[in-house]
PDB file of N, CA and C in Angstrom:
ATOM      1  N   UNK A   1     -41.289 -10.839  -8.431  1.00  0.00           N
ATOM      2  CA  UNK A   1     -41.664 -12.163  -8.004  1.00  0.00           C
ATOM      3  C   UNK A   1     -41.530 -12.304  -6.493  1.00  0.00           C
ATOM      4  N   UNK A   2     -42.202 -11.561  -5.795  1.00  0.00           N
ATOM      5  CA  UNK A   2     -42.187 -11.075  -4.293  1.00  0.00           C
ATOM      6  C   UNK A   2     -42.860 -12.389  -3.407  1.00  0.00           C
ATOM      7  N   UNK A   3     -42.385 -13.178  -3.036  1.00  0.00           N
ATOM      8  CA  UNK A   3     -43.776 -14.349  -2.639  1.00  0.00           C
ATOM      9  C   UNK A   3     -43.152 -14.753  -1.106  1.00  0.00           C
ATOM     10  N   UNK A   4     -43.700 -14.723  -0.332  1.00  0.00           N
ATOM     11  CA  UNK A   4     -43.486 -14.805   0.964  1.00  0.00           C
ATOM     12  C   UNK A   4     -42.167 -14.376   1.619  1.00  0.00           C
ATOM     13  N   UNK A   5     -41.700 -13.179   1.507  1.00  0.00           N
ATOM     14  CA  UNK A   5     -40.418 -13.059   1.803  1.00  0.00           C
ATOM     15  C   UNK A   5     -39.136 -13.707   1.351  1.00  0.00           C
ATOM     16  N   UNK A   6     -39.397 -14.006   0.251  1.00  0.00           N
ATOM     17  CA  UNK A   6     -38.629 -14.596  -0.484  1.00  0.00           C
ATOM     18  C   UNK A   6     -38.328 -13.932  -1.908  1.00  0.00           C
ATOM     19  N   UNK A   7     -37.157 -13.944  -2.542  1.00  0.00           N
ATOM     20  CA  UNK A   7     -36.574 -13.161  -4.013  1.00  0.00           C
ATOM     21  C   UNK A   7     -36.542 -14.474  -4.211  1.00  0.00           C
ATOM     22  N   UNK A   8     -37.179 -15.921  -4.647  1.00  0.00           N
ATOM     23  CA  UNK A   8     -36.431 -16.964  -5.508  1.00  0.00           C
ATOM     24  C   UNK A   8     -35.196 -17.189  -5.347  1.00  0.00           C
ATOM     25  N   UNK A   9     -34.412 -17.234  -4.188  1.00  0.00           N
ATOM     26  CA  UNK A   9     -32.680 -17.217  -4.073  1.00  0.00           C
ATOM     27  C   UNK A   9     -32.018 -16.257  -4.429  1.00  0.00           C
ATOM     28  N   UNK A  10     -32.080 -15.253  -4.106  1.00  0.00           N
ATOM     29  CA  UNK A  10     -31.617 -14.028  -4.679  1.00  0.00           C
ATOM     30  C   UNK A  10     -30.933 -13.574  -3.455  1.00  0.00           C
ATOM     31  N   UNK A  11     -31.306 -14.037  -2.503  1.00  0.00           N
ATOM     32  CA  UNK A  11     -30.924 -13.444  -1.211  1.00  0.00           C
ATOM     33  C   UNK A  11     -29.810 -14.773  -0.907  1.00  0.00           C
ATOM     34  N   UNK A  12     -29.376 -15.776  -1.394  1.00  0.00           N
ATOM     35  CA  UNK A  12     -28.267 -16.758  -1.533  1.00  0.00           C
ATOM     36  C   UNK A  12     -27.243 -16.260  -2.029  1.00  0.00           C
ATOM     37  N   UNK A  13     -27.746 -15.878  -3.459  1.00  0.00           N
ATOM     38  CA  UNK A  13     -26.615 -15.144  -4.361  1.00  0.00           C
ATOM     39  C   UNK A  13     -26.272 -13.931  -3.826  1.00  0.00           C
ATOM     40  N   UNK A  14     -26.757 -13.204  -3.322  1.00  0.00           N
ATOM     41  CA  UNK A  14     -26.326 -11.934  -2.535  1.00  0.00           C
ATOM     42  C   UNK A  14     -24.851 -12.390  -1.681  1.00  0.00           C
ATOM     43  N   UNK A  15     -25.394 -13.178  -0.926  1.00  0.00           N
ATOM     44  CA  UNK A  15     -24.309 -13.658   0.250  1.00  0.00           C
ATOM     45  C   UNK A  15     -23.475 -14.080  -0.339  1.00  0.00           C
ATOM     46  N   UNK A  16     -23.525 -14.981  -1.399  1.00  0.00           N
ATOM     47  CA  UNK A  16     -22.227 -14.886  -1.958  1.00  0.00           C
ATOM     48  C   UNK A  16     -21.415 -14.233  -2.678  1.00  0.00           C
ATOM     49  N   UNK A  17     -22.049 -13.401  -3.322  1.00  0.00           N
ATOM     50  CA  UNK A  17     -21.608 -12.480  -4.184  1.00  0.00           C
ATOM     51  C   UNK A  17     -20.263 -11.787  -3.189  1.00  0.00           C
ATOM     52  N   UNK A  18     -21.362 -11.038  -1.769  1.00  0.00           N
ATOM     53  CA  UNK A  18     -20.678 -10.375  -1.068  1.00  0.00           C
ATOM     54  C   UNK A  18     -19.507 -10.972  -0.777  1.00  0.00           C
ATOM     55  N   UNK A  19     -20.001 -12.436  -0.194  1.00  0.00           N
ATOM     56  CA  UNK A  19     -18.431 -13.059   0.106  1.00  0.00           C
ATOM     57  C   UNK A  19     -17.405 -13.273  -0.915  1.00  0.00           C
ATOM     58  N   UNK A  20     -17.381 -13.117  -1.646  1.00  0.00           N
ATOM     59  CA  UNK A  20     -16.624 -13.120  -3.077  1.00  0.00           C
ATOM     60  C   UNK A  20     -15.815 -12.074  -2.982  1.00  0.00           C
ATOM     61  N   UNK A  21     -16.312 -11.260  -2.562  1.00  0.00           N
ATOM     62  CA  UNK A  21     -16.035  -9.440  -2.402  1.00  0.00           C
ATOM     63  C   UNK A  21     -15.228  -9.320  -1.469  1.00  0.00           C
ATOM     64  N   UNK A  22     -15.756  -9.903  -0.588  1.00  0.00           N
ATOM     65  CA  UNK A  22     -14.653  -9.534   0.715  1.00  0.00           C
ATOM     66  C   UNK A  22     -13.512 -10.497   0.576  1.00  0.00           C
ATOM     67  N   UNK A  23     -13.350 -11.413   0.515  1.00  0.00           N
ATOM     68  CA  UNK A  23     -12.614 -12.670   0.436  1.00  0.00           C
ATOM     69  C   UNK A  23     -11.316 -11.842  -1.122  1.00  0.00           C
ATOM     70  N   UNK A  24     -11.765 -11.458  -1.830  1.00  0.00           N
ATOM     71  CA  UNK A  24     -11.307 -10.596  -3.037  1.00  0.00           C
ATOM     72  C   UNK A  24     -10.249  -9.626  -2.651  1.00  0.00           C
ATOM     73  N   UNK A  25     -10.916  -8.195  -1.337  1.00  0.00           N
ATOM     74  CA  UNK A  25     -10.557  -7.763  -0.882  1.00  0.00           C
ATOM     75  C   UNK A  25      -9.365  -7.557  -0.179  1.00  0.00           C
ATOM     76  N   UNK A  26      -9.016  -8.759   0.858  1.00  0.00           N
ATOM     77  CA  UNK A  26      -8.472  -8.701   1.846  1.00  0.00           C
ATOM     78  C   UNK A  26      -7.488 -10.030   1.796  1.00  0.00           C
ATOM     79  N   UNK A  27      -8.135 -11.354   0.955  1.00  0.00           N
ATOM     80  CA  UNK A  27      -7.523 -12.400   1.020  1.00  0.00           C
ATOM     81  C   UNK A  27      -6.639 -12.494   0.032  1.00  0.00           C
ATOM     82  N   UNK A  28      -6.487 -11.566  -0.941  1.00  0.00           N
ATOM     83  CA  UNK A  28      -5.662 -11.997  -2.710  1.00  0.00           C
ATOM     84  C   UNK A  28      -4.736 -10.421  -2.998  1.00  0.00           C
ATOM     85  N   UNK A  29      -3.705 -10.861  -2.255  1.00  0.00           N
ATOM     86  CA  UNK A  29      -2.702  -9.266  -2.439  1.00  0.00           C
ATOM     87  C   UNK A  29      -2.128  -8.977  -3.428  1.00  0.00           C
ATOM     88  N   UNK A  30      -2.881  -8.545  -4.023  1.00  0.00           N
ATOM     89  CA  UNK A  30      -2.724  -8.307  -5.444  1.00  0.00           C
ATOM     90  C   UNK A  30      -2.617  -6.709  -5.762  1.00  0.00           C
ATOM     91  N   UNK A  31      -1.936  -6.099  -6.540  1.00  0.00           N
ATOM     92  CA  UNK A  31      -1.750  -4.629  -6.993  1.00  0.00           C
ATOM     93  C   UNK A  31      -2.053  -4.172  -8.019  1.00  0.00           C
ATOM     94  N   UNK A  32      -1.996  -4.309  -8.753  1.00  0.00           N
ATOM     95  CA  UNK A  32      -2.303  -4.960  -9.973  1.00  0.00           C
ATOM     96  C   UNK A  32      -2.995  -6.139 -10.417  1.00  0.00           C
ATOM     97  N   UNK A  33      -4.179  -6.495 -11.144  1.00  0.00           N
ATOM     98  CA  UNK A  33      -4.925  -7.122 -11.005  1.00  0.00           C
ATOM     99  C   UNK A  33      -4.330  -8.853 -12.451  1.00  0.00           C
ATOM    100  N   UNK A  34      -3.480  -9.895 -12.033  1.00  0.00           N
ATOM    101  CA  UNK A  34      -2.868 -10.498 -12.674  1.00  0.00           C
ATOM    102  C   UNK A  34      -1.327 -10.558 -11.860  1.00  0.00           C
ATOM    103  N   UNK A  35      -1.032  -9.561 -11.270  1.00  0.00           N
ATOM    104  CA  UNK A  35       0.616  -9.115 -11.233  1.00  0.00           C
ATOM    105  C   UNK A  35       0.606  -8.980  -9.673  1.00  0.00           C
ATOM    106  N   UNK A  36       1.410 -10.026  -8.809  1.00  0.00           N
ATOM    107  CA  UNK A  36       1.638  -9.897  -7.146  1.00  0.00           C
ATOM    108  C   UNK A  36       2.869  -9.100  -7.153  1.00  0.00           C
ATOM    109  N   UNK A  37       2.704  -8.329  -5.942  1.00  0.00           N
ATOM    110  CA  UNK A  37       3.453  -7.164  -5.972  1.00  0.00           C
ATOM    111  C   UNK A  37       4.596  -7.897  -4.643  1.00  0.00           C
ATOM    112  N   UNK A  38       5.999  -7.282  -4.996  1.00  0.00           N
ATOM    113  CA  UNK A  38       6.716  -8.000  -4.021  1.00  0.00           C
ATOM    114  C   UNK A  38       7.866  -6.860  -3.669  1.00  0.00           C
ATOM    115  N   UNK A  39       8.116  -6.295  -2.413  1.00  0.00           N
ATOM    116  CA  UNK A  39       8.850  -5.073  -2.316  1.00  0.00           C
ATOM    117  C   UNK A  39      10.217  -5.611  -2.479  1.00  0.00           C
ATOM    118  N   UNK A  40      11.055  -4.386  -3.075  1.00  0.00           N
ATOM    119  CA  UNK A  40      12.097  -5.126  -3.322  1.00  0.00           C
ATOM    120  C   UNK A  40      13.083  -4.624  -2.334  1.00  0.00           C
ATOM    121  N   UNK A  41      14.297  -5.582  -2.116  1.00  0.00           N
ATOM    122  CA  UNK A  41      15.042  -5.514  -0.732  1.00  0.00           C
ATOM    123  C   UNK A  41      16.277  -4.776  -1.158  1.00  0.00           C
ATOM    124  N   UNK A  42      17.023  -4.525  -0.200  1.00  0.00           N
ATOM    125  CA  UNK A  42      18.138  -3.376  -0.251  1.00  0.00           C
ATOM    126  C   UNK A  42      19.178  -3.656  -1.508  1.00  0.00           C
ATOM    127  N   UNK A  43      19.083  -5.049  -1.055  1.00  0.00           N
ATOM    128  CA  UNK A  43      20.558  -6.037  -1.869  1.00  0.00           C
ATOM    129  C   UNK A  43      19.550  -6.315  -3.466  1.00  0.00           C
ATOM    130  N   UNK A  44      18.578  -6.389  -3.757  1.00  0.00           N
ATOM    131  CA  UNK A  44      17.912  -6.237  -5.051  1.00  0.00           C
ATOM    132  C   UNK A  44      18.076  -5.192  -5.650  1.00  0.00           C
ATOM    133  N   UNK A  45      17.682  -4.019  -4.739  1.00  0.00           N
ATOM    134  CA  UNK A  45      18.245  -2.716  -5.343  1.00  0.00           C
ATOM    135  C   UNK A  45      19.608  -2.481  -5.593  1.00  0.00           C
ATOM    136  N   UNK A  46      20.561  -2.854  -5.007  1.00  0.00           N
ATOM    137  CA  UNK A  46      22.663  -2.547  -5.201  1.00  0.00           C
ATOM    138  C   UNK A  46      22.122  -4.100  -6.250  1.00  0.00           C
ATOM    139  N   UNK A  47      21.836  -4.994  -6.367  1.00  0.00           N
ATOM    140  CA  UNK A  47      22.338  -6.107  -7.153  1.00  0.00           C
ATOM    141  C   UNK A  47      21.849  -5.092  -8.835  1.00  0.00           C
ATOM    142  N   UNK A  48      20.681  -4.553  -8.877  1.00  0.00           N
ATOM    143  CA  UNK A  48      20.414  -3.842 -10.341  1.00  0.00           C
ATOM    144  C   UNK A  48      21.018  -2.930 -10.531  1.00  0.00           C
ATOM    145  N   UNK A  49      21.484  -2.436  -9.731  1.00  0.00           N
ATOM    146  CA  UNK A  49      22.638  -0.766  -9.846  1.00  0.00           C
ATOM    147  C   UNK A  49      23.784  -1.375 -10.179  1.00  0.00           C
ATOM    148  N   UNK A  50      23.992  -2.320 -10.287  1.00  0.00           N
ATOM    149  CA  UNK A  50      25.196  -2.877 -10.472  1.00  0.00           C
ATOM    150  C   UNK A  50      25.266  -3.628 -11.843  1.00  0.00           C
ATOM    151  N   UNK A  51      24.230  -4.330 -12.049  1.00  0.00           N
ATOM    152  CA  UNK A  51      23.957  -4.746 -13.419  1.00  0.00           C
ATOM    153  C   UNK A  51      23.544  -4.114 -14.632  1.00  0.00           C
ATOM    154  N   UNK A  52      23.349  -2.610 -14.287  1.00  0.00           N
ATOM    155  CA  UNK A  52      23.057  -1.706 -15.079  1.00  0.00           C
ATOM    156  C   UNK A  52      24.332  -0.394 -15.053  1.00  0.00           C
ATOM    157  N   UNK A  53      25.231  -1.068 -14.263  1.00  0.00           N
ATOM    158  CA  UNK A  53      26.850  -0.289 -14.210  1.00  0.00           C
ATOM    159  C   UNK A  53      26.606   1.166 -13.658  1.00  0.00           C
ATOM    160  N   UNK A  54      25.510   1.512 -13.166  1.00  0.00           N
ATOM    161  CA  UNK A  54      25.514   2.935 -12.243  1.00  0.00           C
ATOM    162  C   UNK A  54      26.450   2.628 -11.174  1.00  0.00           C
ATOM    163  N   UNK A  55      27.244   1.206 -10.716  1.00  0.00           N
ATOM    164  CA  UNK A  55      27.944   1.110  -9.841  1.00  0.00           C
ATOM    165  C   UNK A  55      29.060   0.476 -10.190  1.00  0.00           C
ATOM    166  N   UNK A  56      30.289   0.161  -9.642  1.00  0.00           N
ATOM    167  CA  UNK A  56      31.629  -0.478  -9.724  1.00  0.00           C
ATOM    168  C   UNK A  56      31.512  -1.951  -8.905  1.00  0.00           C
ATOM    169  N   UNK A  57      32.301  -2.713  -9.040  1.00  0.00           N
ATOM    170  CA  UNK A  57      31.995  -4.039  -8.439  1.00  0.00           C
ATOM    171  C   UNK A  57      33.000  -3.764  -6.903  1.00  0.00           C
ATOM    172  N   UNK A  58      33.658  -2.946  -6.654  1.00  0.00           N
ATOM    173  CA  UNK A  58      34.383  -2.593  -5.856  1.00  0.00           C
ATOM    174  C   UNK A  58      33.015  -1.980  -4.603  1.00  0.00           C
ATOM    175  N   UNK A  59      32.257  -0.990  -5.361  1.00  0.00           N
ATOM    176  CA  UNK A  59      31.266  -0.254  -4.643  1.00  0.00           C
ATOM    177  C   UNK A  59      30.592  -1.047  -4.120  1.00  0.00           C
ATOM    178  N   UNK A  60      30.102  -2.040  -5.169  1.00  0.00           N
ATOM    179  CA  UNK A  60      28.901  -3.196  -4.685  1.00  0.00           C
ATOM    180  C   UNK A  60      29.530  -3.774  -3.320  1.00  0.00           C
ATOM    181  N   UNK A  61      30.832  -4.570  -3.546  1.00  0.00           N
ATOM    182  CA  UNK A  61      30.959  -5.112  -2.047  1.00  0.00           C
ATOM    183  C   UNK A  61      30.941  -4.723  -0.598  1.00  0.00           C
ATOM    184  N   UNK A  62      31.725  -3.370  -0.942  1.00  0.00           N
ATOM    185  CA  UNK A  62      31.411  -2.461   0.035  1.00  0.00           C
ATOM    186  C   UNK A  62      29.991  -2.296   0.802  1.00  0.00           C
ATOM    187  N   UNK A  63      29.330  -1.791  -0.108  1.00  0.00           N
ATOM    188  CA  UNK A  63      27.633  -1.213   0.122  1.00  0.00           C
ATOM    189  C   UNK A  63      27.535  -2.688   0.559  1.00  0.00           C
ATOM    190  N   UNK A  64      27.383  -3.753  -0.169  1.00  0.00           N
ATOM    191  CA  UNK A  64      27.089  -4.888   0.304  1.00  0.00           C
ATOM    192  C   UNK A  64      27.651  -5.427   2.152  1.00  0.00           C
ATOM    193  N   UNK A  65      28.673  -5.113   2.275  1.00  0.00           N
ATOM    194  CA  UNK A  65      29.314  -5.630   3.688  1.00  0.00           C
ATOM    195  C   UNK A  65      28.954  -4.515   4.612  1.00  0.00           C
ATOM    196  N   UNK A  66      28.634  -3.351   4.249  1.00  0.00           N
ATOM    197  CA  UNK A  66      28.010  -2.338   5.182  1.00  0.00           C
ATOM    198  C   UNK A  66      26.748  -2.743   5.365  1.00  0.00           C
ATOM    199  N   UNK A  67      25.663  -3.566   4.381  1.00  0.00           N
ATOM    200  CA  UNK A  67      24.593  -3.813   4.744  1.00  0.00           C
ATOM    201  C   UNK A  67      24.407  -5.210   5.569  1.00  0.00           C
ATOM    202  N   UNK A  68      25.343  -5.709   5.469  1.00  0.00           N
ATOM    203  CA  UNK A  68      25.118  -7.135   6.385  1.00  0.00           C
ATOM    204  C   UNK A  68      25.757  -6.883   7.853  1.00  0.00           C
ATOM    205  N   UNK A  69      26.945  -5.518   7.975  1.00  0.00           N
ATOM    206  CA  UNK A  69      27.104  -5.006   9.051  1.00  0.00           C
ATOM    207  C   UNK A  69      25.730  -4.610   9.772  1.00  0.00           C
ATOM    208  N   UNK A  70      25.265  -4.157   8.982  1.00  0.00           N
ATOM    209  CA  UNK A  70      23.797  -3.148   9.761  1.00  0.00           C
ATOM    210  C   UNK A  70      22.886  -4.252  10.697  1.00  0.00           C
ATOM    211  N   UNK A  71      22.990  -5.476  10.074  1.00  0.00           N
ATOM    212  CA  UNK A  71      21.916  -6.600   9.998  1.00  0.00           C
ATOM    213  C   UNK A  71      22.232  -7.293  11.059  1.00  0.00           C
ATOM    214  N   UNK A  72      23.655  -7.511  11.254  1.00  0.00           N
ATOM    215  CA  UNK A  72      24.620  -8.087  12.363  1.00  0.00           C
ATOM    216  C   UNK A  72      24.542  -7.043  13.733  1.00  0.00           C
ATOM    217  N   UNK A  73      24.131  -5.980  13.786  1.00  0.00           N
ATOM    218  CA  UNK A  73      24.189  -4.741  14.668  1.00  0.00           C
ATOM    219  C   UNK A  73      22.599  -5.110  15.001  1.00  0.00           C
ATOM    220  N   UNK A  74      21.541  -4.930  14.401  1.00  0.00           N
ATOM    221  CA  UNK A  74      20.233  -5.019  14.548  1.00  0.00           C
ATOM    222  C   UNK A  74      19.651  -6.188  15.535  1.00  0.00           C
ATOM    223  N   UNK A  75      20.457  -7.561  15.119  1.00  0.00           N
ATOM    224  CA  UNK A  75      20.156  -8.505  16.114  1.00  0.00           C
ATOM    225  C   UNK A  75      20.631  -8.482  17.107  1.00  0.00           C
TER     226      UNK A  75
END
């Protein structure tokens, strides 16, 4: 249906399509498609080692006050 340089709006839907695409891309940080991905932090990692007893509550504070040392040094 070729009629004066024209697809019937086809060339509308294109543009959006694309923008859909890119906007998809770059704007929605997603890793999984449903599921936002969130890195997990030092003290998330010692807080589950600890709740799963690979650690002592003695260890935790420790590791814990060495990491807020680090944090206190950094600034």
């Amino acid at each position: 249906m070729y009629f004066d340089n024209c697809y019937w709006g086809m060339d509308i839907i294109w543009w959006f399509v694309w923008g859909l695409l890119i906007f998809w891309i770059f704007a929605v940080p997603y890793r999984i498609p449903g599921q936002r991905y969130k890195k997990e932090s030092a003290l998330d990692i010692l807080q589950k080692r600890l709740v799963s007893g690979k650690i002592t509550t003695e260890q935790y504070q420790e590791m814990k006050k060495a990491m807020e040392q680090d944090l206190v040094k950094k600034k």
